[in-house]
Protein backbone atom coordinates (compact mmCIF):
# COMPACT_ATOMS: atom_id res chain seq x y z
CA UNK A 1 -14.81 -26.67 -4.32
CA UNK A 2 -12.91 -27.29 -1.13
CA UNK A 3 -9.80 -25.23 -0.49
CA UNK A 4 -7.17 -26.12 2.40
CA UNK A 5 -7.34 -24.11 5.59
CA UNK A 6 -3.66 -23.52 5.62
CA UNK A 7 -4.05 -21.69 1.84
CA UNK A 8 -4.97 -18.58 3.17
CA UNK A 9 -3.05 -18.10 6.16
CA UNK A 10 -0.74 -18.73 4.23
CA UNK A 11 -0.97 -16.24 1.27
CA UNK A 12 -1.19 -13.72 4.23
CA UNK A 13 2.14 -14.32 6.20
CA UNK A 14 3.71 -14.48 2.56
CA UNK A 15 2.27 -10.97 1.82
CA UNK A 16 2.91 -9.38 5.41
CA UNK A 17 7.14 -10.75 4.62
CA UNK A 18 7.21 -9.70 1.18
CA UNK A 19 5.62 -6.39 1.61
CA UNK A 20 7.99 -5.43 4.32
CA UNK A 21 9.70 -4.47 1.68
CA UNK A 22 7.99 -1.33 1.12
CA UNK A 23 8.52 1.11 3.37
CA UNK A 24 12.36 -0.21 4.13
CA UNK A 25 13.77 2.84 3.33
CA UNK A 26 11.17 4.58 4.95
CA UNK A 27 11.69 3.10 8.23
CA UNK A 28 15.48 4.01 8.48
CA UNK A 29 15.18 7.09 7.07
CA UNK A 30 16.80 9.23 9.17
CA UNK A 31 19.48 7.26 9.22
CA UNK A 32 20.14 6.64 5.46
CA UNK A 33 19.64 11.42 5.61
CA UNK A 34 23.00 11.29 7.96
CA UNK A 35 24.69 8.55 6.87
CA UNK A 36 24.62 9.66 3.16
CA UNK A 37 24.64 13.26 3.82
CA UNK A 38 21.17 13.56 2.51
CA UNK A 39 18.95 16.53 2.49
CA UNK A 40 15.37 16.46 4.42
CA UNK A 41 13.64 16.40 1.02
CA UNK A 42 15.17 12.97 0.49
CA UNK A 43 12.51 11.46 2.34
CA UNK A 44 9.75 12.27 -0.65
CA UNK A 45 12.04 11.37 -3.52
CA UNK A 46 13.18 8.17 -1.83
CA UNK A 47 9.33 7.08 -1.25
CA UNK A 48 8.38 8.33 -4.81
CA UNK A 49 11.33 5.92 -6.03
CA UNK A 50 9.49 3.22 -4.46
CA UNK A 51 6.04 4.01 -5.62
CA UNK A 52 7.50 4.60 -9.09
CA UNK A 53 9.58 1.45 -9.48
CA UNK A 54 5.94 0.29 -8.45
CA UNK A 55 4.39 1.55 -11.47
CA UNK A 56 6.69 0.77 -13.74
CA UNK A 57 6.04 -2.80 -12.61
CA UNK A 58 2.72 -3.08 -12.97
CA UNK A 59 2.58 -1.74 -15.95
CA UNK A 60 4.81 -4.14 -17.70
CA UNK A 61 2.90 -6.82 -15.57
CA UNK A 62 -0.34 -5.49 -16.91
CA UNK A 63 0.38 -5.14 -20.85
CA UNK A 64 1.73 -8.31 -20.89
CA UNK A 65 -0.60 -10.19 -18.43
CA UNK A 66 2.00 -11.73 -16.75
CA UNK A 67 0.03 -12.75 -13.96
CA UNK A 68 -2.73 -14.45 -16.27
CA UNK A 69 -0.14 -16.09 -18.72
CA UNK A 70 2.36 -17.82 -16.52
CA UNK A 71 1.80 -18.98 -12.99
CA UNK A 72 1.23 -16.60 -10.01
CA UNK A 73 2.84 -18.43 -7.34
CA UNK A 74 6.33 -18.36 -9.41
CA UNK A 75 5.52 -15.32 -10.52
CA UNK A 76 5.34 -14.36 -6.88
CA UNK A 77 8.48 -16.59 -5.73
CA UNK A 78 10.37 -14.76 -8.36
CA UNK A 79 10.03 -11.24 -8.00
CA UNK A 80 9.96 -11.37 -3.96
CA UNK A 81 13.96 -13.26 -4.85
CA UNK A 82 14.70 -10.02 -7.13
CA UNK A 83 13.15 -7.53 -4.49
CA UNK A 84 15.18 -8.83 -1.29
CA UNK A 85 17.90 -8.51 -3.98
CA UNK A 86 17.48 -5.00 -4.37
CA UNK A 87 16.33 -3.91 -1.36
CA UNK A 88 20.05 -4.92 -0.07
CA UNK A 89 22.07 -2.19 -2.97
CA UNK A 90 22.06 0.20 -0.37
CA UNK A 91 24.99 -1.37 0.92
CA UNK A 92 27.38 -1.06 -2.21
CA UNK A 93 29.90 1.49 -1.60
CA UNK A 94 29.98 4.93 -3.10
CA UNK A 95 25.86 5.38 -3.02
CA UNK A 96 24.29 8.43 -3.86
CA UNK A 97 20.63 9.84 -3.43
CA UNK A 98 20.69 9.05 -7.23
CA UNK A 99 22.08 5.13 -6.95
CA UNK A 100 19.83 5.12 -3.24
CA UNK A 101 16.75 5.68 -5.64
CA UNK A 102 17.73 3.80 -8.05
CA UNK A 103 17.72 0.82 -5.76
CA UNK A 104 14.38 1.85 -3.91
CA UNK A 105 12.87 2.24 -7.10
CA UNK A 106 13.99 -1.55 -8.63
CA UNK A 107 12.84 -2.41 -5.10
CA UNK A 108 9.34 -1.25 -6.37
CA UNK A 109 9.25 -3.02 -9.49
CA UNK A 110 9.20 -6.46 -8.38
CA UNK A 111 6.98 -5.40 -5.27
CA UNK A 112 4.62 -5.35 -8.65
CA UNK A 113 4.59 -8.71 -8.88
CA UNK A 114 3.95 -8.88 -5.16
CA UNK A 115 1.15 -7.31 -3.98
CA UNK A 116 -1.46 -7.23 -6.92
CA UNK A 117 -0.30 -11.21 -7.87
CA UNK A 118 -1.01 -12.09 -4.48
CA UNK A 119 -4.79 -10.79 -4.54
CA UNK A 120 -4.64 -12.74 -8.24
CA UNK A 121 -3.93 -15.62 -6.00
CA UNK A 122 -6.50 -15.56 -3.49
CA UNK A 123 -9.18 -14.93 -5.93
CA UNK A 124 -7.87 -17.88 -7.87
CA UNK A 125 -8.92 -19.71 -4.51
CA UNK A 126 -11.79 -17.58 -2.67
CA UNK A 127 -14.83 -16.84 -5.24
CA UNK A 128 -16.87 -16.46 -2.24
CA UNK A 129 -16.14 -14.31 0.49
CA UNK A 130 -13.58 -12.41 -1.25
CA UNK A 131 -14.21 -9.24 0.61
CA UNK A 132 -13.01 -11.06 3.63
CA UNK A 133 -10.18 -12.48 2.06
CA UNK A 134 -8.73 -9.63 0.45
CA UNK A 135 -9.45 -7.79 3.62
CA UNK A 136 -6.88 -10.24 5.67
CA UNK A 137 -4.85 -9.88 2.47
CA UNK A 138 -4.07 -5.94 2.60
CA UNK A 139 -4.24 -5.90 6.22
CA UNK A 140 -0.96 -7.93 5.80
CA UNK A 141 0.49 -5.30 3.52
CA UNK A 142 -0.75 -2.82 6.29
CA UNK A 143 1.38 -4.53 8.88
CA UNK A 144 4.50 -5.67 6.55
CA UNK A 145 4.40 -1.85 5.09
CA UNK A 146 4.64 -0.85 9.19
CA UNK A 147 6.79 -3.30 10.40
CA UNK A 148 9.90 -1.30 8.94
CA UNK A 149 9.18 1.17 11.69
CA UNK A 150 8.55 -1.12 14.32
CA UNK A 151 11.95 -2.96 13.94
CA UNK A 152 13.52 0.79 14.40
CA UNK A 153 11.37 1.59 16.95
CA UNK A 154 10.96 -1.03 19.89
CA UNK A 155 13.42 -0.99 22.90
CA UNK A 156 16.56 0.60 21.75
CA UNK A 157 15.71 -0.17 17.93
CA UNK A 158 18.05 -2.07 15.17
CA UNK A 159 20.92 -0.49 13.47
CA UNK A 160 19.19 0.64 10.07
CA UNK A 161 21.94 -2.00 7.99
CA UNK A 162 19.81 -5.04 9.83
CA UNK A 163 17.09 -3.71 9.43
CA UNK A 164 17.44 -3.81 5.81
CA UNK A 165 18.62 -7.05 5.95
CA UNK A 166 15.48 -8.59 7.98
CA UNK A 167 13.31 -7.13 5.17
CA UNK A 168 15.11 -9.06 2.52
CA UNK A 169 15.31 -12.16 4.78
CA UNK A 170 11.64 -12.26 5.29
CA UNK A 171 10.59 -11.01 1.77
CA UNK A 172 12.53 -14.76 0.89
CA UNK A 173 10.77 -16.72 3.20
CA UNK A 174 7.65 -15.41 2.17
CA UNK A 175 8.11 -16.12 -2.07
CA UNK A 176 8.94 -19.51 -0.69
CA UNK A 177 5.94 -20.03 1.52
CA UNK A 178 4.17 -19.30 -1.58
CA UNK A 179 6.06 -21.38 -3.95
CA UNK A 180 6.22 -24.24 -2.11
CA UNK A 181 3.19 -24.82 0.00
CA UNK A 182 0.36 -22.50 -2.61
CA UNK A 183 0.12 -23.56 -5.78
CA UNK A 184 -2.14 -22.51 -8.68
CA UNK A 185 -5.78 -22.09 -7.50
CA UNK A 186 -9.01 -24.11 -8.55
CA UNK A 187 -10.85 -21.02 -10.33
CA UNK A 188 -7.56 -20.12 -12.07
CA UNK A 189 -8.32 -19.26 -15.84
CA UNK A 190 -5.22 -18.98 -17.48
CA UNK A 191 -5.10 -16.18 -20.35
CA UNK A 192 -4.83 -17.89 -24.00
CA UNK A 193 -1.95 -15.68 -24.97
CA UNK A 194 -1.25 -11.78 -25.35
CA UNK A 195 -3.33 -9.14 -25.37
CA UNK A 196 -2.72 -5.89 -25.45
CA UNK A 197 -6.03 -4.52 -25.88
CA UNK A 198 -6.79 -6.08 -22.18
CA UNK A 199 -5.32 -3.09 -20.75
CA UNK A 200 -8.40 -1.02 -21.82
CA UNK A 201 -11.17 -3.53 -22.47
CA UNK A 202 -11.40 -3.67 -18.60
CA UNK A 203 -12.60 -0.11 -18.20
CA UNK A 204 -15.87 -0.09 -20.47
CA UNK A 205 -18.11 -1.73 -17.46
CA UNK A 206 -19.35 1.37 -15.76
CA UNK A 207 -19.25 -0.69 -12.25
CA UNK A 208 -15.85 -1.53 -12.98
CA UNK A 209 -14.93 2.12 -13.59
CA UNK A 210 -16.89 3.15 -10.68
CA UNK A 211 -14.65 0.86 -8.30
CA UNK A 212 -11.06 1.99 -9.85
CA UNK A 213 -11.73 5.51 -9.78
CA UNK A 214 -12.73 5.10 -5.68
CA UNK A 215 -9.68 3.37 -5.80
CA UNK A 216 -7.92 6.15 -7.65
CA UNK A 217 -8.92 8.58 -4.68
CA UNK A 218 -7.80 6.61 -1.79
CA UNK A 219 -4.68 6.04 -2.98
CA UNK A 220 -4.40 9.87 -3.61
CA UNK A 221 -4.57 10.05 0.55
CA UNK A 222 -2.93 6.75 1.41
CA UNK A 223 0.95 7.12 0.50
CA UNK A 224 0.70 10.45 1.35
CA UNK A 225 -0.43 10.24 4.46
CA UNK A 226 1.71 6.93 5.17
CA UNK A 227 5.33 8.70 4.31
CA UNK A 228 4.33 11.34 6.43
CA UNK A 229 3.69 10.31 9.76
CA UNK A 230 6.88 10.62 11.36
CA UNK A 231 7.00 14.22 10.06
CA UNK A 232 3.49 14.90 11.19
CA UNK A 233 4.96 13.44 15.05
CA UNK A 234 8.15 15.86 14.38
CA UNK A 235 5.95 18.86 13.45
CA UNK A 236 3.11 17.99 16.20
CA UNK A 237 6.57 18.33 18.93
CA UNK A 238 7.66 21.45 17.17
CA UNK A 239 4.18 23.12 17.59
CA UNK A 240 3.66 21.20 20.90
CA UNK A 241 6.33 21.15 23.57
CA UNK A 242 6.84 18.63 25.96
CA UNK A 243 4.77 15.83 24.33
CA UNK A 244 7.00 12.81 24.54
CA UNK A 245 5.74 11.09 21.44
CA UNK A 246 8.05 8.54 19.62
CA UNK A 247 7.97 9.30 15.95
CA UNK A 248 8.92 5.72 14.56
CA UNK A 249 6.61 3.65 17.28
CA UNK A 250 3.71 6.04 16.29
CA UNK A 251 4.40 5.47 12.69
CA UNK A 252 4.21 1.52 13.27
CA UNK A 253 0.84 2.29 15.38
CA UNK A 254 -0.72 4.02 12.98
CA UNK A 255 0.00 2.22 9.86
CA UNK A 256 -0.09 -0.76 11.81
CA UNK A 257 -3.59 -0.18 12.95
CA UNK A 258 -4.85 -0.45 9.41
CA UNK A 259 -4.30 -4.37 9.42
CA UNK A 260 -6.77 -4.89 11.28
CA UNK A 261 -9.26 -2.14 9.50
CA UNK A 262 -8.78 -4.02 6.90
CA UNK A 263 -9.75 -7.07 8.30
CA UNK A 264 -12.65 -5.83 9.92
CA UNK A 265 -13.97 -3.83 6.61
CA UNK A 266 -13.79 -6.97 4.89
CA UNK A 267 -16.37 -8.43 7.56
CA UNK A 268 -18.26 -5.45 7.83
CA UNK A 269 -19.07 -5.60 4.28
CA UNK A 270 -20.45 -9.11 3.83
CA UNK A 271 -23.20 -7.69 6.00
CA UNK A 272 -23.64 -4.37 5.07
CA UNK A 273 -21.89 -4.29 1.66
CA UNK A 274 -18.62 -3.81 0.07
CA UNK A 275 -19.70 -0.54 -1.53
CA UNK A 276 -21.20 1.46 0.95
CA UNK A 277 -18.56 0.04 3.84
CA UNK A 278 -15.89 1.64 1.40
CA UNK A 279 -17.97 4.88 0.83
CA UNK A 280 -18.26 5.46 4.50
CA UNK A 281 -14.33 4.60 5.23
CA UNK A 282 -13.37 7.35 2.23
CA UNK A 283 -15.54 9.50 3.83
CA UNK A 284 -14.29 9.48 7.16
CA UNK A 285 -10.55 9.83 6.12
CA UNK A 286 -11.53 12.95 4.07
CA UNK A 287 -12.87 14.26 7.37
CA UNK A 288 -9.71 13.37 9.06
CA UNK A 289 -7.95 15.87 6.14
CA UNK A 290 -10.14 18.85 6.79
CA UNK A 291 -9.91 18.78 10.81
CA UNK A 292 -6.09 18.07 10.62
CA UNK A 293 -5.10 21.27 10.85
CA UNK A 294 -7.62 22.06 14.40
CA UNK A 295 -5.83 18.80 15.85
CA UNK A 296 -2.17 20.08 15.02
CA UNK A 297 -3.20 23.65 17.11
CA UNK A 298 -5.31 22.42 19.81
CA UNK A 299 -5.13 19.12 20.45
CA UNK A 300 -3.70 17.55 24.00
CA UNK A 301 -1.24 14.80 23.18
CA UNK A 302 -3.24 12.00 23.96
CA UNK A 303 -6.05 13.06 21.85
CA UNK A 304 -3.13 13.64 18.68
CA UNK A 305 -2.52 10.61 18.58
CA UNK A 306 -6.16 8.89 18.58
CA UNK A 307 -7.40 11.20 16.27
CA UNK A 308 -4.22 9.93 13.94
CA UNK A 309 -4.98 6.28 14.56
CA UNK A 310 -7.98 6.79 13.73
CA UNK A 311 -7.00 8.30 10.49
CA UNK A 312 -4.61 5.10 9.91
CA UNK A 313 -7.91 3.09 10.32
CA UNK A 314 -10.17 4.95 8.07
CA UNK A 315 -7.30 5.33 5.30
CA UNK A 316 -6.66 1.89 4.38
CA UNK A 317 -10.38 0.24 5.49
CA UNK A 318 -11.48 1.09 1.84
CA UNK A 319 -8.46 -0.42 -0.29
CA UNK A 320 -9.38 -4.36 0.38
CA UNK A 321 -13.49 -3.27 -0.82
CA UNK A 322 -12.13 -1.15 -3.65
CA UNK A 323 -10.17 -4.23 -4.55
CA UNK A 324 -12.78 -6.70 -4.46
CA UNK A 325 -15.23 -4.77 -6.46
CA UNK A 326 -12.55 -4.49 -9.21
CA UNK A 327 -11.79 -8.07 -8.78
CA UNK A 328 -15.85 -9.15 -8.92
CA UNK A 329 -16.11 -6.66 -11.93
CA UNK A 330 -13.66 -8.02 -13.96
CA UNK A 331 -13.65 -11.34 -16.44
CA UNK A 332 -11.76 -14.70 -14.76
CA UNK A 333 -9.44 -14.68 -17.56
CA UNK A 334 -8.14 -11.00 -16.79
CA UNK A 335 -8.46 -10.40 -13.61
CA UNK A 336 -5.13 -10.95 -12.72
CA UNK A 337 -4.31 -8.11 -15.33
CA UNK A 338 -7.17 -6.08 -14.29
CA UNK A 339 -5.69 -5.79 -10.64
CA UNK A 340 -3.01 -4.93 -11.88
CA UNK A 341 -3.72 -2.61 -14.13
CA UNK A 342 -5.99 -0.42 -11.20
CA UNK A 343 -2.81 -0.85 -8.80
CA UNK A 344 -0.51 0.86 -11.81
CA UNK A 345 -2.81 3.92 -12.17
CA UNK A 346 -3.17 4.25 -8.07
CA UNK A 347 0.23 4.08 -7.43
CA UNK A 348 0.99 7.01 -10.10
CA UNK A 349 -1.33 8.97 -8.53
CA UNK A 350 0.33 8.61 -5.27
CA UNK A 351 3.87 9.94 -7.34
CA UNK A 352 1.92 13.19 -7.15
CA UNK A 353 0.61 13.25 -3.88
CA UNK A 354 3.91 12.64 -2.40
CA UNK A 355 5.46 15.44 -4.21
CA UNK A 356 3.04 18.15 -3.71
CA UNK A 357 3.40 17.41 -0.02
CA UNK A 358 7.00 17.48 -0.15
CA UNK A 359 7.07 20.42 -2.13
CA UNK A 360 4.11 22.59 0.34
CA UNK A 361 5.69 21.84 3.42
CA UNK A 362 8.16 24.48 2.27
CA UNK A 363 5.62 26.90 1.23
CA UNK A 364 2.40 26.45 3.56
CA UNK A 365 2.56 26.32 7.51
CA UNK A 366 2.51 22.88 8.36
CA UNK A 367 -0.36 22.10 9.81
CA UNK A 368 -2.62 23.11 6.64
CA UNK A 369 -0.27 20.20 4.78
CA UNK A 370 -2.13 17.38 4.96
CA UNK A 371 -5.68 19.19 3.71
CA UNK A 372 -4.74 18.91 0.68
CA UNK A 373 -4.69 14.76 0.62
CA UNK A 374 -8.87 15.51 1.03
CA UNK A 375 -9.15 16.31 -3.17
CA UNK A 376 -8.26 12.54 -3.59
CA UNK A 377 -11.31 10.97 -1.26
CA UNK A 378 -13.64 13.72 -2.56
CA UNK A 379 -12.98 12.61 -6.42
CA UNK A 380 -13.57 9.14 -5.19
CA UNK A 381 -16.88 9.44 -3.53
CA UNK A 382 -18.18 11.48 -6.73
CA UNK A 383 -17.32 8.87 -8.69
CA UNK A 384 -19.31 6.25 -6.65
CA UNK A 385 -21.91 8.21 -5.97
CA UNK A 386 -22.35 8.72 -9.87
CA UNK A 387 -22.12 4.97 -10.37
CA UNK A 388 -24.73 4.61 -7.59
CA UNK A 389 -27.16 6.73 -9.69
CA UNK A 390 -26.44 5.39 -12.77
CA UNK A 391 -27.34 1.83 -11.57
């Protein structure tokens, strides 16, 4: 069946505006710490509100297969409206870390009907070559997730309130590109109604299981390292003098880089295969959490900040494969709720993750911090390698 050119560029500017959204809060963090007479440790709870807002989402997404019941594109339109919406609470007067999070986390909850509905989407349209698609697909959540950062960053940077306000404006435009110029795909099967049991009918294919629980271990590594980056720049200068290094442009750099990872892995793996493409990716970003702590002593500069782009490559290369093999493993008629379902249980994960780093770096020298993101990757290439053996 033929599908328009213009579909999936499409799809992926929509994603890249909408996801924006994300790390916001992230992005102007250290302004939102002085201008609400925050402490440090507002930076994990403010993230967690996200990812848990997230989570919250998804599950009510998944146990009532929203995304296989009622359209996806206005599903999309509608919750990137309510997530621009919320992203822009931080400006009522009289916030609090409390009301900040409460925003970030209704922030999260319609990014739920974001990011999972838009992979719905393209598999609705691309039965062949997913890989590839989903590749461009999260390599636009790479760059949106970034792009925060990079609006703070460049030249002299944007006051944080604009910044805020660009994120909604673009998280708009994007549920309209989708509205109004993607509709329904051809290889859309819509659900017949509620089902509850969906939510664990999905998880008795051993291949399927195989895929989320890879899933489950990248995502274990991803937020974590992600929120992180400008404090692993801050504590790389402490440790390091002289070194120059701007925290928010190498935050945009190295999440940035993932975009086109992604992109990439999702090529690599049509000719090598989605499967062992993400295997080697999750192995080399559990490398990257074992030598971190050699880099943060010894490393020049220069050679900092390559080894952590290459870390933002290897970290995200994975999620578009882990994606498509829980896409390829899951019925037509629930794979809408099946994505969503694997995002809901990654994203909790990454709760944890986010936590336990936030609570360590007051207990453990910093640059042993980020070996503890390595349990995540390890867990994940057991469980494929099991899966692997089983077949």
């Amino acid at each position: 069946m033929k599908v328009s050119r213009q579909i999936l560029p499409l799809i992926v500017l929509a994603q890249f505006c909408c996801t924006s959204l994300w790390f916001a809060g992230n992005g102007v963090m250290e302004d939102l710490i002085r201008h609400f007479k925050l402490e440090p440790t507002a930076l994990g709870h403010l993230t967690a509100a996200v990812q848990l807002g997230f989570i919250c989402g998804t599950l009510f997404f998944a146990l009532f297969t929203i995304a296989d019941r009622f359209s996806p594109s206005r599903v999309f339109f509608v919750s990137a409206l309510l997530g621009a919406a919320f992203n822009l609470g931080i400006f009522l007067e009289g916030n609090t870390l409390l009301t900040l999070m409460a925003f970030r986390f209704l922030t999260g909850v319609f990014l739920a009907g974001i990011y999972p509905v838009g992979m719905k989407i393209a598999s609705d349209y691309f039965e062949k070559g997913l890989g590839k698609s989903l590749g461009l697909l999260v390599g636009a959540l790479v760059v949106g997730t970034a792009f925060p950062h990079f609006l703070k960053g460049y030249g002299n940077g944007l006051a944080w309130p604009l910044v805020m306000w660009v994120t909604s404006g673009l998280a708009l435009t994007g549920g309209a590109l989708v509205l109004f110029f993607v509709p329904d795909g051809p290889y859309r099967k819509g659900s017949s109604g509620l089902d509850l049991s969906a939510f664990f009918k999905i998880f008795r294919k051993p291949a399927f299981r195989a895929a989320a629980f890879g899933y489950f271990g990248h995502m274990w590594e991803l937020y974590g390292f992600w929120a992180f980056v400008p404090f692993m720049a801050d504590t790389y200068a402490s440790m390091n003098t002289g070194t120059g290094i701007s925290r928010e442009m190498l935050a945009f750099a190295v999440i940035g880089i993932g975009g086109p990872a992604c992109v990439l892995s999702g090529y690599l793996s049509g000719a090598f295969g989605t499967k062992r493409i993400a295997s080697i990716a999750l192995s080399f970003s559990c490398g990257c959490c074992l030598l971190s702590p050699f880099v943060f002593m010894a490393a020049p500069p220069a050679l900092f900040v390559v080894f952590l782009l290459f870390w933002g490559i290897s970290v995200i290369a994975d999620s578009p494969l882990f994606s498509t093999m829980v896409a390829q493993n899951s019925a037509a008629e629930q794979r809408g709720t099946a994505l969503t379902i694997v995002n809901c249980l990654g994203f909790s994960i990454t709760i944890f993750s986010i936590q336990l780093l936030n609570y360590l770096r007051e207990v453990v020298d910093l640059q042993y911090l980020y070996v503890f993101l390595a349990f995540g990757p390890m867990l994940g290439l057991v469980a494929l390698y099991r899966e692997k053996r089983l077949a």
